[in-house]
Protein backbone atom coordinates (compact mmCIF):
# COMPACT_ATOMS: atom_id res chain seq x y z
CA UNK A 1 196.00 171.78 24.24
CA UNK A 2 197.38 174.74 25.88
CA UNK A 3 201.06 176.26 27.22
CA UNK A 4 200.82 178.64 29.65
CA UNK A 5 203.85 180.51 31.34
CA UNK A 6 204.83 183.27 34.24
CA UNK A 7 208.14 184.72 34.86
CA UNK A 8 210.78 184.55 37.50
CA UNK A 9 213.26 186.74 39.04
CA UNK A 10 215.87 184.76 40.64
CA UNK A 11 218.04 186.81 43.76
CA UNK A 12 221.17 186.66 41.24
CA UNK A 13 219.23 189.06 38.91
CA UNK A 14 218.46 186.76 36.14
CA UNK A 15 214.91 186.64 34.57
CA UNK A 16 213.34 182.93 33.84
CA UNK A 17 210.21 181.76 32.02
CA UNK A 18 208.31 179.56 33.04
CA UNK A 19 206.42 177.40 30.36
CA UNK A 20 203.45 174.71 30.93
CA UNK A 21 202.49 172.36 28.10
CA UNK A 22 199.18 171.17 28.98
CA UNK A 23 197.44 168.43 27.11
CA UNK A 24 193.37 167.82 26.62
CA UNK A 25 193.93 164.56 29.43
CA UNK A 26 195.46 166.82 31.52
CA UNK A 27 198.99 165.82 31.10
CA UNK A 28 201.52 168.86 32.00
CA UNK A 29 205.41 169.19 31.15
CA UNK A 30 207.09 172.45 32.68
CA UNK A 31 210.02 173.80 31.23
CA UNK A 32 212.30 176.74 32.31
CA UNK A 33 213.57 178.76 29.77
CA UNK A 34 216.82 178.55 31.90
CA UNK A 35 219.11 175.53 30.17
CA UNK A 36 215.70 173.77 28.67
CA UNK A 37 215.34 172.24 32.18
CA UNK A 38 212.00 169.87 32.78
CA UNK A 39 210.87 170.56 36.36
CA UNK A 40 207.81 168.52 36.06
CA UNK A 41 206.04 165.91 34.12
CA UNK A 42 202.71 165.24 35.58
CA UNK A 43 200.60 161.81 34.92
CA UNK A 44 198.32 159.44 36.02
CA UNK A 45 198.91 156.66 37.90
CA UNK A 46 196.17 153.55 38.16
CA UNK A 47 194.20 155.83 40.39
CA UNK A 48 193.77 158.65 38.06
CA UNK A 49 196.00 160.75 40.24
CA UNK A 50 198.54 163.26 38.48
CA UNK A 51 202.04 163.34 40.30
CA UNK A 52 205.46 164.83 38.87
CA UNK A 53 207.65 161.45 37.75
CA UNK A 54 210.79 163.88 37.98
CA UNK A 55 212.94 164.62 40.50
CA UNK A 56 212.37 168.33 40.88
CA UNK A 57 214.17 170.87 43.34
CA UNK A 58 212.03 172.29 46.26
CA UNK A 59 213.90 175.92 45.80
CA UNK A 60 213.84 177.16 42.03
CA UNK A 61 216.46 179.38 42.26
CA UNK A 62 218.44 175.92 43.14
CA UNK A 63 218.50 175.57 38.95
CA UNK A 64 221.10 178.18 38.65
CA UNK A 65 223.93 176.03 39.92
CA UNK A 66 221.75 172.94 39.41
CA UNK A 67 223.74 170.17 40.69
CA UNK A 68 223.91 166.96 38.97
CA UNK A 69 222.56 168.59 35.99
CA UNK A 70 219.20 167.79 36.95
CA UNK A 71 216.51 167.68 33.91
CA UNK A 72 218.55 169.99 31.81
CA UNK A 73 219.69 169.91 28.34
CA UNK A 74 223.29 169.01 27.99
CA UNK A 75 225.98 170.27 24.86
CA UNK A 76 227.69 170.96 23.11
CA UNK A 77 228.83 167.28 23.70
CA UNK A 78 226.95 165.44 26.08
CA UNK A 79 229.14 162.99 28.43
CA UNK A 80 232.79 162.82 28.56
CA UNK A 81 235.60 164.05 26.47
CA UNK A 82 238.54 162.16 27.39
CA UNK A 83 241.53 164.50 28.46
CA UNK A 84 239.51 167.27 27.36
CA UNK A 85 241.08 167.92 24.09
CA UNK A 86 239.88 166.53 20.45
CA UNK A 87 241.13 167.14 16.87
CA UNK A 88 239.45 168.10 14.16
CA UNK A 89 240.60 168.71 10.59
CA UNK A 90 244.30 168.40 12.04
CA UNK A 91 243.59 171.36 14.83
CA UNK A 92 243.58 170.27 18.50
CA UNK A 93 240.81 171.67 20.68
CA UNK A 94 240.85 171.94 24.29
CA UNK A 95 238.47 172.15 26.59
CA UNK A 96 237.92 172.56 30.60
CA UNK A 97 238.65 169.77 32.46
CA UNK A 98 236.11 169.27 34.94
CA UNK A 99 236.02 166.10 36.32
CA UNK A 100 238.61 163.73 36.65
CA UNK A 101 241.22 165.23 33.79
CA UNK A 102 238.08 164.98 31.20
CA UNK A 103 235.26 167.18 29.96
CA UNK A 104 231.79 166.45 30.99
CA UNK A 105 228.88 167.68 30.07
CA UNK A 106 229.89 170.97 27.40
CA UNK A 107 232.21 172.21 30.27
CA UNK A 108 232.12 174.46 32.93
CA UNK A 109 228.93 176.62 31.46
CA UNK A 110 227.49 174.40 29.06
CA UNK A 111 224.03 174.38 27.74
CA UNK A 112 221.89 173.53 30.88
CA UNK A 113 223.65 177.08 31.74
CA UNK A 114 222.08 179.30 29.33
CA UNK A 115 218.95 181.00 29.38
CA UNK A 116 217.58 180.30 26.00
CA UNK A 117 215.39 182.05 23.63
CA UNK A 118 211.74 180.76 23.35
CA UNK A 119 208.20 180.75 21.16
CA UNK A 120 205.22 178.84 21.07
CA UNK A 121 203.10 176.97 19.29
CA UNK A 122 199.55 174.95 20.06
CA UNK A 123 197.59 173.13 17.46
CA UNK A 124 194.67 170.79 17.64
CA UNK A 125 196.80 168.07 19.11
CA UNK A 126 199.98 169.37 19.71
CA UNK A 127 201.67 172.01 22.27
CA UNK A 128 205.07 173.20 21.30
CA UNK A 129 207.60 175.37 23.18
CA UNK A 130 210.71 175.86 21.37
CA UNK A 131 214.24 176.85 22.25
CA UNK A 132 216.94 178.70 20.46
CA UNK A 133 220.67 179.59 21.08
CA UNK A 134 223.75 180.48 19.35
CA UNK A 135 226.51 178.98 20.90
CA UNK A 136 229.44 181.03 19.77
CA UNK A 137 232.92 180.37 18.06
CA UNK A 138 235.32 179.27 20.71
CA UNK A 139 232.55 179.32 23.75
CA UNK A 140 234.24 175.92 26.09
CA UNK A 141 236.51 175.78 23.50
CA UNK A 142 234.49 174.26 20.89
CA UNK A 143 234.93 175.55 17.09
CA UNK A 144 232.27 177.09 15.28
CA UNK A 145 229.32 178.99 15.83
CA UNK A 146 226.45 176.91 16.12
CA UNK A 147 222.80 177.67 15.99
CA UNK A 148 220.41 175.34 18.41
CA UNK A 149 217.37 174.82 18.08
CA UNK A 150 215.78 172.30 20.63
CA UNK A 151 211.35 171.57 20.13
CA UNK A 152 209.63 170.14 23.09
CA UNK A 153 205.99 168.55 21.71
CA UNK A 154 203.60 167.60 23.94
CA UNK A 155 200.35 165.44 22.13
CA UNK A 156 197.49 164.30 23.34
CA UNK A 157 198.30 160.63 23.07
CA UNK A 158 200.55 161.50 26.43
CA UNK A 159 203.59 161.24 24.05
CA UNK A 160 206.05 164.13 25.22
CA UNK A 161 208.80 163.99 22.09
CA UNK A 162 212.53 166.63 22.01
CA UNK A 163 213.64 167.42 19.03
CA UNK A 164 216.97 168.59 18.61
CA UNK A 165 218.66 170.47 15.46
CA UNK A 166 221.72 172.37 14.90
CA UNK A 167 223.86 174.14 12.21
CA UNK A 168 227.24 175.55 12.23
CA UNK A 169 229.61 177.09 10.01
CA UNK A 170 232.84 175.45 10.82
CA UNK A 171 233.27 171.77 11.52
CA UNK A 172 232.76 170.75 14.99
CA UNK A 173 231.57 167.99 17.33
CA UNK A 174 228.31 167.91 19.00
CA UNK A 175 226.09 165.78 20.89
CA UNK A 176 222.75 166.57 22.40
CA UNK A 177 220.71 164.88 25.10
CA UNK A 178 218.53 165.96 28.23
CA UNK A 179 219.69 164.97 31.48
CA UNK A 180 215.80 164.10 33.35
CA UNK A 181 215.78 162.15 36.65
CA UNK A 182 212.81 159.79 36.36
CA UNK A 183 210.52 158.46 39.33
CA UNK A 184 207.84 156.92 38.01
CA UNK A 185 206.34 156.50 41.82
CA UNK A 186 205.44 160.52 41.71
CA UNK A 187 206.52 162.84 43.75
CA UNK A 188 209.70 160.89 44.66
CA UNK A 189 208.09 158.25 46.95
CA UNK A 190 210.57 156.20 46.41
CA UNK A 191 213.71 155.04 45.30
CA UNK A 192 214.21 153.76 41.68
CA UNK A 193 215.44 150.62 42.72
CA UNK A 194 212.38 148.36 42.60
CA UNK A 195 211.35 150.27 39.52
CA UNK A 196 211.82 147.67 36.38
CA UNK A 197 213.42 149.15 33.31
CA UNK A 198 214.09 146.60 29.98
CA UNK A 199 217.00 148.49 27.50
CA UNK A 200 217.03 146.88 24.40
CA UNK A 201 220.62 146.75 23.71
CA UNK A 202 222.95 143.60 24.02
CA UNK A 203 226.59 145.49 24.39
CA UNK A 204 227.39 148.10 26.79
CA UNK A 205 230.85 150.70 26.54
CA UNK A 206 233.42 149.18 28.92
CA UNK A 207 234.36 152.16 30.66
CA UNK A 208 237.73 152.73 32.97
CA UNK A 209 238.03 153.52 36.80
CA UNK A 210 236.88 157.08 35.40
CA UNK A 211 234.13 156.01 33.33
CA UNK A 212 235.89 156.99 29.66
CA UNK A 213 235.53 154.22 27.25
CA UNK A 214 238.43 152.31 25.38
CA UNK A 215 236.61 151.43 21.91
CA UNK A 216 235.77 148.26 23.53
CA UNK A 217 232.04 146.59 23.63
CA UNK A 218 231.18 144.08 26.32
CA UNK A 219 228.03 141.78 25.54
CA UNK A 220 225.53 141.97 28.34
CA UNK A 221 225.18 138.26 28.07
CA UNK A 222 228.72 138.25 29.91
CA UNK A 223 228.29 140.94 32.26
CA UNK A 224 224.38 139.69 33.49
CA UNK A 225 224.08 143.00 35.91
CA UNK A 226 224.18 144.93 32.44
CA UNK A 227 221.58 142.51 31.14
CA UNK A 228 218.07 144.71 30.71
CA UNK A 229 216.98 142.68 27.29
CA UNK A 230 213.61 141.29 29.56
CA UNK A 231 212.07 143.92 32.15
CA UNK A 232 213.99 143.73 36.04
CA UNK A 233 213.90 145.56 38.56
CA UNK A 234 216.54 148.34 38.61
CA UNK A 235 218.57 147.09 42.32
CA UNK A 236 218.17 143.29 40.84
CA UNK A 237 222.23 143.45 39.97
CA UNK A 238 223.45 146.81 40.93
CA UNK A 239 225.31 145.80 43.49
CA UNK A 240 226.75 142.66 41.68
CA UNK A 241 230.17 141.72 41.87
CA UNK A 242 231.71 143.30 38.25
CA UNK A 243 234.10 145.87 38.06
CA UNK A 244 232.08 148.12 36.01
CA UNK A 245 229.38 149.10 38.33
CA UNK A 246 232.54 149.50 41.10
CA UNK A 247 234.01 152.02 38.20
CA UNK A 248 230.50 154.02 38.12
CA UNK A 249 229.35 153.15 41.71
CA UNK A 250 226.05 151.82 40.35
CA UNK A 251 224.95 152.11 36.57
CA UNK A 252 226.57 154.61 34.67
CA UNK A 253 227.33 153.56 31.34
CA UNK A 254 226.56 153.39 27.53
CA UNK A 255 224.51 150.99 26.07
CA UNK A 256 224.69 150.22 22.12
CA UNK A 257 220.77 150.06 21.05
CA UNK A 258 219.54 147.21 18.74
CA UNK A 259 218.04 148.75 15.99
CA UNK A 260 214.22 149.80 15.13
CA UNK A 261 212.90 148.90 18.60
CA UNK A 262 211.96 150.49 21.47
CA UNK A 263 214.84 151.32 23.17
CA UNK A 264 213.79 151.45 26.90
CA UNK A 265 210.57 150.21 28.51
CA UNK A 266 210.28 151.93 32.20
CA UNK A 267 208.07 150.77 34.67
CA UNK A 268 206.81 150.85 38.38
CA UNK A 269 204.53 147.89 39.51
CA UNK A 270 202.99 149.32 42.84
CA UNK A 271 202.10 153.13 40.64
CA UNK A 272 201.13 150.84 37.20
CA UNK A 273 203.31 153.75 35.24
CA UNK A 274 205.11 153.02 32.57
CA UNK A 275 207.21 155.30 30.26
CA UNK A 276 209.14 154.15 26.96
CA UNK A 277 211.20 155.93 25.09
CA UNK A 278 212.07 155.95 21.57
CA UNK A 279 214.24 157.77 19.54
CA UNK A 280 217.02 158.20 16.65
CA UNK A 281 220.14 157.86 18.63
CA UNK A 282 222.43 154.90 18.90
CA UNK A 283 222.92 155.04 22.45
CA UNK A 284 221.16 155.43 25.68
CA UNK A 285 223.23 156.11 28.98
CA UNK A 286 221.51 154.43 31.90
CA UNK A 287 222.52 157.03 35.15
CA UNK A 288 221.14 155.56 38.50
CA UNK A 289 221.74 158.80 40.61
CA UNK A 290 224.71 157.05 41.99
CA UNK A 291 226.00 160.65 43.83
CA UNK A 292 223.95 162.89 45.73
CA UNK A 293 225.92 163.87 48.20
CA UNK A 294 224.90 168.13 48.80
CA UNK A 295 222.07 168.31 51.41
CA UNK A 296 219.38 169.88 48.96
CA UNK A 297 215.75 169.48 49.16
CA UNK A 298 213.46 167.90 46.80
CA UNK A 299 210.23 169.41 46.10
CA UNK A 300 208.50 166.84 48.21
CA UNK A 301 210.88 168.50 50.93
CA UNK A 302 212.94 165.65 51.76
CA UNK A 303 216.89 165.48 51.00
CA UNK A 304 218.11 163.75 47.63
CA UNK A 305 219.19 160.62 48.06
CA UNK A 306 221.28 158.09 46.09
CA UNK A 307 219.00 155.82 43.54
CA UNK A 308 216.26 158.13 44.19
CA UNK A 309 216.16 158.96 39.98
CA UNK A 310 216.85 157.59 36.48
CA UNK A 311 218.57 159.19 33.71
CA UNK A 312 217.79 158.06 30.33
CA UNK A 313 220.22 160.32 28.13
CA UNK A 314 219.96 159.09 24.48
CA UNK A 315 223.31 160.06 22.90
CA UNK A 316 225.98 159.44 20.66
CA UNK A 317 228.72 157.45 22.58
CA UNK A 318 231.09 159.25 24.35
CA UNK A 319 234.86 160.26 22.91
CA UNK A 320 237.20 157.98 24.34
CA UNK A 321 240.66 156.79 24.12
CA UNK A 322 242.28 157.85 21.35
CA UNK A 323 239.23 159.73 20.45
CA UNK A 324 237.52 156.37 19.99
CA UNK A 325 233.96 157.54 18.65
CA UNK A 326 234.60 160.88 17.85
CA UNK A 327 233.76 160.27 13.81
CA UNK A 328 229.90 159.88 15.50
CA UNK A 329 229.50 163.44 16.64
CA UNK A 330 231.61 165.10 14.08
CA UNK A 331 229.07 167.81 12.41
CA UNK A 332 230.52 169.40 9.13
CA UNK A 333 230.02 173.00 8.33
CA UNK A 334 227.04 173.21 6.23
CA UNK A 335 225.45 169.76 7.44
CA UNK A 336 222.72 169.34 9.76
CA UNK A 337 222.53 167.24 13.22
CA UNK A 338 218.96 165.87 13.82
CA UNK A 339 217.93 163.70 16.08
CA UNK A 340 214.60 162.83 18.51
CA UNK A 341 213.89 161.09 21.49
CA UNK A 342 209.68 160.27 22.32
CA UNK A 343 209.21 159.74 25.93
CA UNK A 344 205.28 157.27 26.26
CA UNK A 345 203.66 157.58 29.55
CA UNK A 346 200.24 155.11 29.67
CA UNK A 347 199.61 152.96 32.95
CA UNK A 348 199.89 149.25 32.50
């Protein structure tokens, strides 16, 4: 085990780390100190051969701005806040409302926006960067001052697990994911959409035209193109005719995890990768790369393209109508939020 790292100056001025987690099988996770963002995860496929299975941006210095949020971690409240406002303890909040009339995402510079503080740790089987930041009182709006502290682990059993923890001293509302665009084909070879994913979940959020839920659950059984409970490919149903992949143009939507399972299985039958992901939360948002509409380059120098990646965010569900799950992400002064997500790579 080993972490590595090397600076970098970007032309706005701003200094960045760079951090490698390297395990004994060769395995490698970069991180940028820069808003926790992944810019590669490196593993074998059935020929031995290491490629990145994230999308990763030829130009670094693209991360500043960072479109689509690529690999980053998101807060203080992951997803959207319907009409940008919440209340807590009879005091309305409000936040920026940047996109559609709701918050997404923490706001305009949310956590993917924030160069973070960092230290390191290696151990006989473990590599460890962590991540601190205090998000101050009133910073997008949010009450409280809130101390972050996000731990990447890297293990030699290819396991790469983020663990995120946070304190604050006055009640508030948070919700923490990371935001990483998955190829398992390496290097972005292809698009996601012959990829097979399995979600074990059987109700997704019904969402409206702009993708803020209304309290209601729709069973998958009903809505088959939501249906992951066996493996299918990922383009199997996306362009089925239901009114909820219109709403997100493609998958874009909560799903309600069963209980102590897996909760996704990820695979790609020509590569033999597979990834699967466990973790604490109650909800996993399935993000098909439905938008990618700037002309930016990939780091295997061709233009991003629609379906191209696949977001796994594991979450709390989003605040809806009439603040419909907002009791979920509440965090009292003095209480602790906890919660981990392990990401498996093996090839199968």
């Amino acid at each position: 085990m080993e972490i590595q790292n090397a600076k970098v100056t970007f032309g706005s001025g701003r200094e960045v780390t760079v951090y490698q987690l390297i395990n004994d099988k060769g395995m490698q996770v970069e991180i940028l100190s820069l808003g926790g963002i992944l810019t590669k995860i490196l593993v074998p496929d059935q020929e031995g051969s290491f490629e990145n299975v994230l999308l990763n941006w030829e130009n670094m210095e693209t991360y500043e701005e960072n479109p689509g949020y690529f690999n980053a971690l998101i807060g203080r409240v992951a997803g959207r806040i319907y009409d940008a406002k919440v209340t807590i303890n009879d005091k309305v909040y409000t936040f920026a409302k940047n996109n559609n009339g709701n918050t997404l995402h923490g706001g305009i510079k949310g956590f993917d926006k924030k160069i973070w503080t960092a230290s390191v740790e290696v151990t006989k089987n473990e590599a460890i960067l962590k991540l601190t930041y205090l998000s101050k009182d009133g910073e997008e709006g949010f009450p409280g001052n809130l101390e972050v502290t996000v731990a990447y682990k890297l293990n030699n059993e290819n396991e790469l697990t983020i663990e995120y923890k946070a304190k604050t001293d006055q009640d508030t509302i948070v919700n923490l994911t990371n935001h990483a665009y998955f190829n398992l084909s390496g290097d972005a070879k292809r698009s996601v959409l012959d990829q097979e994913v399995s979600i074990n979940a059987d109700k997704i959020c019904k969402l409206d035209e702009v993708l803020i839920p209304d309290g209601e659950l729709l069973s998958v059984d009903e809505h088959t193109a939501f249906n992951f409970k066996t493996r299918k490919p990922i383009g199997r149903d996306i362009h089925q005719d239901d009114i909820q992949l219109k709403y997100g143009n493609g998958y874009d939507h909560p799903w309600l995890l069963n209980d102590n399972h897996q909760a996704v299985e990820f695979y790609d039958p020509i590569s033999k990768r597979c990834m699967e992901i466990f973790t604490t939360e109650p909800g996993v948002v399935m993000y098909t790369m439905n938008y990618a509409n700037e002309p930016i380059k990939l780091s295997n120098g061709k233009i991003q393209k629609p379906n191209y990646g696949v977001c796994f965010e594991t979450q709390k569900l989003p605040i809806g109508y009439n603040e419909v799950f907002k009791e979920d992400v509440l965090l009292k002064k003095g209480d602790t939020y906890s919660s981990a997500t392990t990401f498996k790579f093996s090839v199968k």
